[in-house]
C-alpha atoms as a PDB file:
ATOM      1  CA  UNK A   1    -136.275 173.104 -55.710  1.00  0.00           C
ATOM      2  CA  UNK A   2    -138.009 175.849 -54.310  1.00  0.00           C
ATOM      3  CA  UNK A   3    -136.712 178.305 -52.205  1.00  0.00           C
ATOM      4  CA  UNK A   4    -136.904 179.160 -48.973  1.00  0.00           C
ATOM      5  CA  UNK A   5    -137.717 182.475 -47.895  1.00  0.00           C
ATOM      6  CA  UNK A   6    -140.046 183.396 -45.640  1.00  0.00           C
ATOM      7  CA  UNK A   7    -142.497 186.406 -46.782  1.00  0.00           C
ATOM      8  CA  UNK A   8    -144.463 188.265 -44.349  1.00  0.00           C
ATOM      9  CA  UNK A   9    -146.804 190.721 -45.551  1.00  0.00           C
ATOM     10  CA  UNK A  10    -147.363 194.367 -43.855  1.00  0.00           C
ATOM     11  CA  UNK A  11    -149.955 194.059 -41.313  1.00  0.00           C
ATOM     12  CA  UNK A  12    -153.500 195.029 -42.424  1.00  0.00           C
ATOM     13  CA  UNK A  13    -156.257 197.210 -41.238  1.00  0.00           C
ATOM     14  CA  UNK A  14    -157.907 194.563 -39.647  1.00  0.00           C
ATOM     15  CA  UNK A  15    -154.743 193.115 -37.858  1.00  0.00           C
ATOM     16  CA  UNK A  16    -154.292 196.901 -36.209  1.00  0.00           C
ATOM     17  CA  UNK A  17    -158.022 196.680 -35.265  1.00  0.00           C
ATOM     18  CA  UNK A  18    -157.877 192.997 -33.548  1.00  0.00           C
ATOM     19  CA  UNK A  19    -155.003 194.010 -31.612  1.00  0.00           C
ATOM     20  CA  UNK A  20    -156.450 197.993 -30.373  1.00  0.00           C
ATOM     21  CA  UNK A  21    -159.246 195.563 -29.430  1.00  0.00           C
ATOM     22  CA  UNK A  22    -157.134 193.230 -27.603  1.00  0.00           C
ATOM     23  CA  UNK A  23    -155.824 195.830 -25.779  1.00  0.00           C
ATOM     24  CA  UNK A  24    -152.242 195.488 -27.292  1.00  0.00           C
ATOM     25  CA  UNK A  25    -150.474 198.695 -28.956  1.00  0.00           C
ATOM     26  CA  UNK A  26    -147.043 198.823 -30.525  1.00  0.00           C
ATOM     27  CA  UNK A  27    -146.177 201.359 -27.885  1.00  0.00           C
ATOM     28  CA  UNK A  28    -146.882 199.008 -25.241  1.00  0.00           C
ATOM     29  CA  UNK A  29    -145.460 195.863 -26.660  1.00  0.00           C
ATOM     30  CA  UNK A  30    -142.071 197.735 -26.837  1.00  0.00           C
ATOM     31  CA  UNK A  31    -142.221 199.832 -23.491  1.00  0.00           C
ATOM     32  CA  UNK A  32    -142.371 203.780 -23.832  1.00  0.00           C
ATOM     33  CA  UNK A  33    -140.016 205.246 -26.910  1.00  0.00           C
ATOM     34  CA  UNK A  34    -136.926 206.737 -25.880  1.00  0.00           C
ATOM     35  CA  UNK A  35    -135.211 208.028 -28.924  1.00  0.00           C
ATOM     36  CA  UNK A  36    -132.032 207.004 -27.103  1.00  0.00           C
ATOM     37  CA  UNK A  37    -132.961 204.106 -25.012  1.00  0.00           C
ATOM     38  CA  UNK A  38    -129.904 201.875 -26.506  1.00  0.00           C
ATOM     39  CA  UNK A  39    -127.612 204.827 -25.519  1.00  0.00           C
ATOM     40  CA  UNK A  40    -129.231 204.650 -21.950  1.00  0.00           C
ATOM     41  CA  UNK A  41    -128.978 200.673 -21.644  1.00  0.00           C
ATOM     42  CA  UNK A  42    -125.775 200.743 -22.964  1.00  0.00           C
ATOM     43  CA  UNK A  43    -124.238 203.250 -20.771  1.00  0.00           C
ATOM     44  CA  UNK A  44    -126.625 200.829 -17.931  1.00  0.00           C
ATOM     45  CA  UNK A  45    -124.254 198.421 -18.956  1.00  0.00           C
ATOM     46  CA  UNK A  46    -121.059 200.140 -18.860  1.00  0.00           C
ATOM     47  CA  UNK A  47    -121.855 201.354 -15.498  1.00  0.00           C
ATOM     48  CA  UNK A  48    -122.497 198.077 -14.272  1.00  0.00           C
ATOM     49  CA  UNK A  49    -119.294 196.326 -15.900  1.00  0.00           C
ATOM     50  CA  UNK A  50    -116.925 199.075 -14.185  1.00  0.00           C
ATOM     51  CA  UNK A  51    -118.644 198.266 -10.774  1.00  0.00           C
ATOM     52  CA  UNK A  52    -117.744 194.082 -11.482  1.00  0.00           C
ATOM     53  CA  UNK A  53    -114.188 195.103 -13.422  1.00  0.00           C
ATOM     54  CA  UNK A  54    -112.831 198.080 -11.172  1.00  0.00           C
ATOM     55  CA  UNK A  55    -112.061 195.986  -7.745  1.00  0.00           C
ATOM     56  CA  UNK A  56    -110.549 192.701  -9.959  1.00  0.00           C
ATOM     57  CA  UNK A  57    -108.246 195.046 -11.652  1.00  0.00           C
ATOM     58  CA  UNK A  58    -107.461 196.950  -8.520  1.00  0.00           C
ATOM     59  CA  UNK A  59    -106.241 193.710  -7.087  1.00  0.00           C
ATOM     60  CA  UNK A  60    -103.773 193.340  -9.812  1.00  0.00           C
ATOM     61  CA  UNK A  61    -102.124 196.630  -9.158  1.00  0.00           C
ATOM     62  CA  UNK A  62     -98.823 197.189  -8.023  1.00  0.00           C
ATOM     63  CA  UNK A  63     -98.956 199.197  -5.613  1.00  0.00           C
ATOM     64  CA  UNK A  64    -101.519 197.517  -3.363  1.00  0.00           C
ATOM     65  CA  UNK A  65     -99.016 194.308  -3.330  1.00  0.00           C
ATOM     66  CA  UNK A  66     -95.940 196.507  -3.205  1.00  0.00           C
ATOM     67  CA  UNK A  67     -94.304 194.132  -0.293  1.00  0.00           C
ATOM     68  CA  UNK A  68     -95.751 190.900  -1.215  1.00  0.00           C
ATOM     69  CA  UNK A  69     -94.492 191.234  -5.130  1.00  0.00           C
ATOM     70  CA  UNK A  70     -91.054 192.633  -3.864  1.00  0.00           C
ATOM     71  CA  UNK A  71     -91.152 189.873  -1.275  1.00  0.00           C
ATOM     72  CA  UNK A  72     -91.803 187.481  -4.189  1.00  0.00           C
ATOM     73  CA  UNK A  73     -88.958 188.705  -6.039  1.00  0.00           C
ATOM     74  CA  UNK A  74     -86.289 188.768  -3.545  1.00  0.00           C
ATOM     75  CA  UNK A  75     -86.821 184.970  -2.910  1.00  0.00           C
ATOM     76  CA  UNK A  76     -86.854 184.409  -6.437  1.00  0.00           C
ATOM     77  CA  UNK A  77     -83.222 186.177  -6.769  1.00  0.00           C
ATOM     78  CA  UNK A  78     -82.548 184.098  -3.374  1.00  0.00           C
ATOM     79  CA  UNK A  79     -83.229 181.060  -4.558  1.00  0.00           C
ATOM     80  CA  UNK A  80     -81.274 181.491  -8.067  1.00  0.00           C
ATOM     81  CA  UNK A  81     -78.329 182.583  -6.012  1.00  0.00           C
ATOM     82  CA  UNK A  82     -78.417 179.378  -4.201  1.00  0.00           C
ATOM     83  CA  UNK A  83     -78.838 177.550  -7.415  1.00  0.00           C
ATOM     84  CA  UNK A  84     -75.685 179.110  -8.725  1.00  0.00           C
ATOM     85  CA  UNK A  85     -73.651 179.255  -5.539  1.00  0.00           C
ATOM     86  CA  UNK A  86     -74.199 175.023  -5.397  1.00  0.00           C
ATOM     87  CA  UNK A  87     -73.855 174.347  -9.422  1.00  0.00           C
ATOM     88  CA  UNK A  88     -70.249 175.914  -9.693  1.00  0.00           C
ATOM     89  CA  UNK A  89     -68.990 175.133  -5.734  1.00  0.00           C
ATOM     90  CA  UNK A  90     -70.359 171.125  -7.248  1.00  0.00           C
ATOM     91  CA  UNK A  91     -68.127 172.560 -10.785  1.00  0.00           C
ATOM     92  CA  UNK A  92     -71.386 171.729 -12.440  1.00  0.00           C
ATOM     93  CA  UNK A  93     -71.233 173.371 -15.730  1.00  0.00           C
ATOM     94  CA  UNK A  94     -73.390 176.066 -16.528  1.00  0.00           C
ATOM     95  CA  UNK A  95     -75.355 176.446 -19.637  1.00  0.00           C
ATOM     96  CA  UNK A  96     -76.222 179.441 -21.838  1.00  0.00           C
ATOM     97  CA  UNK A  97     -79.926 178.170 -20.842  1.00  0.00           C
ATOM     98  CA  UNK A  98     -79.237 178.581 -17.384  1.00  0.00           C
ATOM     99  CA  UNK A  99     -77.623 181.943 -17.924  1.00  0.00           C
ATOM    100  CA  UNK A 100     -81.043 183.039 -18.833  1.00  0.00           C
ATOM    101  CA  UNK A 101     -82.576 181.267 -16.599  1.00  0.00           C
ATOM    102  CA  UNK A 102     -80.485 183.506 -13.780  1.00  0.00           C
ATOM    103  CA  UNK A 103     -81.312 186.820 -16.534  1.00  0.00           C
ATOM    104  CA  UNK A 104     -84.832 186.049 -16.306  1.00  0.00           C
ATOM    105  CA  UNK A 105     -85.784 187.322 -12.479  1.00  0.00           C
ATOM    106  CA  UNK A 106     -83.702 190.402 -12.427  1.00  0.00           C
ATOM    107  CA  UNK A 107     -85.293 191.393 -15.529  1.00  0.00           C
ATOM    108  CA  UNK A 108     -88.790 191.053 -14.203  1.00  0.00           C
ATOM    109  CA  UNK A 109     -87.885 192.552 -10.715  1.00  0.00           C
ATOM    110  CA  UNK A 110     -86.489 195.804 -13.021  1.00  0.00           C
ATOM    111  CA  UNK A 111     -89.506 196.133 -14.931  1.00  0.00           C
ATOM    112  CA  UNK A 112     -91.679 195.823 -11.150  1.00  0.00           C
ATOM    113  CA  UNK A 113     -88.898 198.795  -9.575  1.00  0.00           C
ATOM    114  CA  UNK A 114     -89.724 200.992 -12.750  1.00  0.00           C
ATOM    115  CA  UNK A 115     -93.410 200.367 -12.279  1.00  0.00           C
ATOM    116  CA  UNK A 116     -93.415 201.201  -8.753  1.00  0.00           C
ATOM    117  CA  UNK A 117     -91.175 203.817  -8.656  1.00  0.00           C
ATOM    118  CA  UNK A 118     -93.995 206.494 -10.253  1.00  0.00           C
ATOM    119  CA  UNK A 119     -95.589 205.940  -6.816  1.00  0.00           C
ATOM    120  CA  UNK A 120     -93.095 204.627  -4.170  1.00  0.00           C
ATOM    121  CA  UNK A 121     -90.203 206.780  -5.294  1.00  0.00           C
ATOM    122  CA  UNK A 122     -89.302 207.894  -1.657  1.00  0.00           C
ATOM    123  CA  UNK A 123     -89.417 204.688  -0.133  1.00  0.00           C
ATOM    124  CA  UNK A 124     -86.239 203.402   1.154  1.00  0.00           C
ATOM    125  CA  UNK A 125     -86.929 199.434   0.245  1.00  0.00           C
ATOM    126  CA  UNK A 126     -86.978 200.505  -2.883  1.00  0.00           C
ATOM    127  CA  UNK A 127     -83.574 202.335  -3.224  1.00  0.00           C
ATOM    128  CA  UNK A 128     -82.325 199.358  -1.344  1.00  0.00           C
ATOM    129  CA  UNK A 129     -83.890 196.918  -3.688  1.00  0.00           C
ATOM    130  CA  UNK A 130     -82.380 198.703  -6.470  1.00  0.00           C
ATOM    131  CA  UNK A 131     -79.191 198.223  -5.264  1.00  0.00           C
ATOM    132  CA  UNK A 132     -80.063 194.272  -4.453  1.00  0.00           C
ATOM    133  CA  UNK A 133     -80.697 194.304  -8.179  1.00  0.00           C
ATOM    134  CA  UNK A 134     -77.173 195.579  -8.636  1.00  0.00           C
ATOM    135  CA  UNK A 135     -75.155 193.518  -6.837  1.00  0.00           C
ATOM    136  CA  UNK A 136     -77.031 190.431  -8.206  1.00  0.00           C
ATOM    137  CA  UNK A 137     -76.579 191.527 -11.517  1.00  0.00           C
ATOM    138  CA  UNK A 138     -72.841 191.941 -10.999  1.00  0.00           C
ATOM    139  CA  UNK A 139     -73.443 188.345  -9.982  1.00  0.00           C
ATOM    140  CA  UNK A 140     -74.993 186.617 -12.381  1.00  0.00           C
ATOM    141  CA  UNK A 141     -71.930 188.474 -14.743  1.00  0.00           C
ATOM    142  CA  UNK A 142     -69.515 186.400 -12.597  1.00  0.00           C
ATOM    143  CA  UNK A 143     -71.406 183.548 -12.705  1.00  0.00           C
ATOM    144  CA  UNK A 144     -71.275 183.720 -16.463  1.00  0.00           C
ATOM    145  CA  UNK A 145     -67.490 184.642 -16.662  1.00  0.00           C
ATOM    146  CA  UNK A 146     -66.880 181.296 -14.982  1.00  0.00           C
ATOM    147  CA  UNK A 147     -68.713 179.255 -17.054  1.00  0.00           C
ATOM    148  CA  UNK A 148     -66.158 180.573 -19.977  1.00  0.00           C
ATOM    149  CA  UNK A 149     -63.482 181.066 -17.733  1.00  0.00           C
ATOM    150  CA  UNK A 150     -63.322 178.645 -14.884  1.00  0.00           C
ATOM    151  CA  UNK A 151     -61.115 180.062 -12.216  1.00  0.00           C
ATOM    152  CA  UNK A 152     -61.216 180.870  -8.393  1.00  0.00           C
ATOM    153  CA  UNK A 153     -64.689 181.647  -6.836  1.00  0.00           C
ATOM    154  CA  UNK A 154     -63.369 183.552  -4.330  1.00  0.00           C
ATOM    155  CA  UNK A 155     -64.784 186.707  -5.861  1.00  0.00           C
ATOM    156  CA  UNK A 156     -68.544 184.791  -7.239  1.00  0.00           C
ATOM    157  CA  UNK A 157     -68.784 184.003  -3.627  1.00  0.00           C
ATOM    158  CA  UNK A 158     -68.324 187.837  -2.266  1.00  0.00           C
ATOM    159  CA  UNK A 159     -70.966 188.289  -4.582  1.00  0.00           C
ATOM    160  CA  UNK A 160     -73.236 185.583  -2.965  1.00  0.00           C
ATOM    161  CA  UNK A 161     -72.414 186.547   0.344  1.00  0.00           C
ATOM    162  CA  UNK A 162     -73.487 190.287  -0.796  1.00  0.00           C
ATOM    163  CA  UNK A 163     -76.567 189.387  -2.472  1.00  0.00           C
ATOM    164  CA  UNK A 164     -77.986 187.710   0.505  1.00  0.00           C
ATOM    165  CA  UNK A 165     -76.609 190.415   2.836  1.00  0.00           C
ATOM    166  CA  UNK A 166     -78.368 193.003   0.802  1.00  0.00           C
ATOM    167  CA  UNK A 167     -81.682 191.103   0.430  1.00  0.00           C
ATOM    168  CA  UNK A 168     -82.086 190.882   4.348  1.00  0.00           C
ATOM    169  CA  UNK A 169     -81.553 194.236   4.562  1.00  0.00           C
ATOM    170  CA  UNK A 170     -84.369 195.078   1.792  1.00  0.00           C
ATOM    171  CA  UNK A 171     -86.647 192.437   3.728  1.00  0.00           C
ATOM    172  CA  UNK A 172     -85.626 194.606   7.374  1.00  0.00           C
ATOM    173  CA  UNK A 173     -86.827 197.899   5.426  1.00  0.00           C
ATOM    174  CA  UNK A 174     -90.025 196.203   4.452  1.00  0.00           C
ATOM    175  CA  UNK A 175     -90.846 195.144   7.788  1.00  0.00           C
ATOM    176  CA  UNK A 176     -90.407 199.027   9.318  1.00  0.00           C
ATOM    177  CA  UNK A 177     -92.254 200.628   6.708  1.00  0.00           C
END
């Protein structure tokens, strides 16, 4: 079987000669020789990549959706509250599942406070959203005592009644900044 390859052969005298009377050049064929031209395209490129990149990655920044992401997690923490507040007043049992399920937004809305804080430090939503994260924390921990211990939810719903309390106020500070 015979292989494959293709050969081609330097080009000749006469090959140089048909193309300078053609009108063709190496030099011309290629464009003027830069003896960094793939340095200059390539920094071309960059250039025009950061123009496309920069604004998309802007939009995902904290701090230009500082209300709408704290917003976002205060319902969140709402909404689990209500989930709790109806599964033990219906003595529902709760699950290790669900615990984490109830973890799960309070852990994300910490790790958004610590982000933001570099940059919105002195903003009063903030201290007051770190102290929504607080009381529904506290919470949550009562919420899990109960499904060991069922007892009285007198105290769970102090909690609730806090946690909602504390949320409108966070939502009021939002609105006057």
């Amino acid at each position: 079987m015979e292989d494959h390859l293709l050969v081609h052969s330097a080009p000749s005298a006469r090959h140089h000669a048909e193309n300078d009377a053609r009108g063709y050049s190496f030099s011309t064929m290629l464009g003027r020789w830069f003896p960094n031209r793939q340095a200059r395209y390539s920094l071309v490129r960059v250039i025009i990549l950061l123009s496309l990149v920069l604004p998309c990655s802007l939009g995902g920044c904290y701090w230009l959706k500082y209300e709408k992401l704290m917003r976002t997690h205060i319902q969140l923490m709402s909404a689990m509250t209500d989930k709790m507040n109806r599964l033990l007043e219906d003595n529902d049992p709760l699950t290790p599942t669900m615990m984490n399920e109830f973890l799960y937004p309070l852990e994300r809305a910490r790790d958004f406070s610590r982000i933001v804080t570099q940059r919105y430090a002195d903003r009063p939503s903030l201290a007051a959203f770190n102290q929504l994260l607080d009381v529904y924390q506290s919470l949550v921990t009562e919420a899990d005592r109960l499904r060991v211990q069922p007892g009285s939810l007198a105290y769970f719903r102090s909690q609730t009644q806090a946690v909602r309390d504390q949320a409108a106020r966070v939502e009021a500070l939002l609105d006057s900044e």
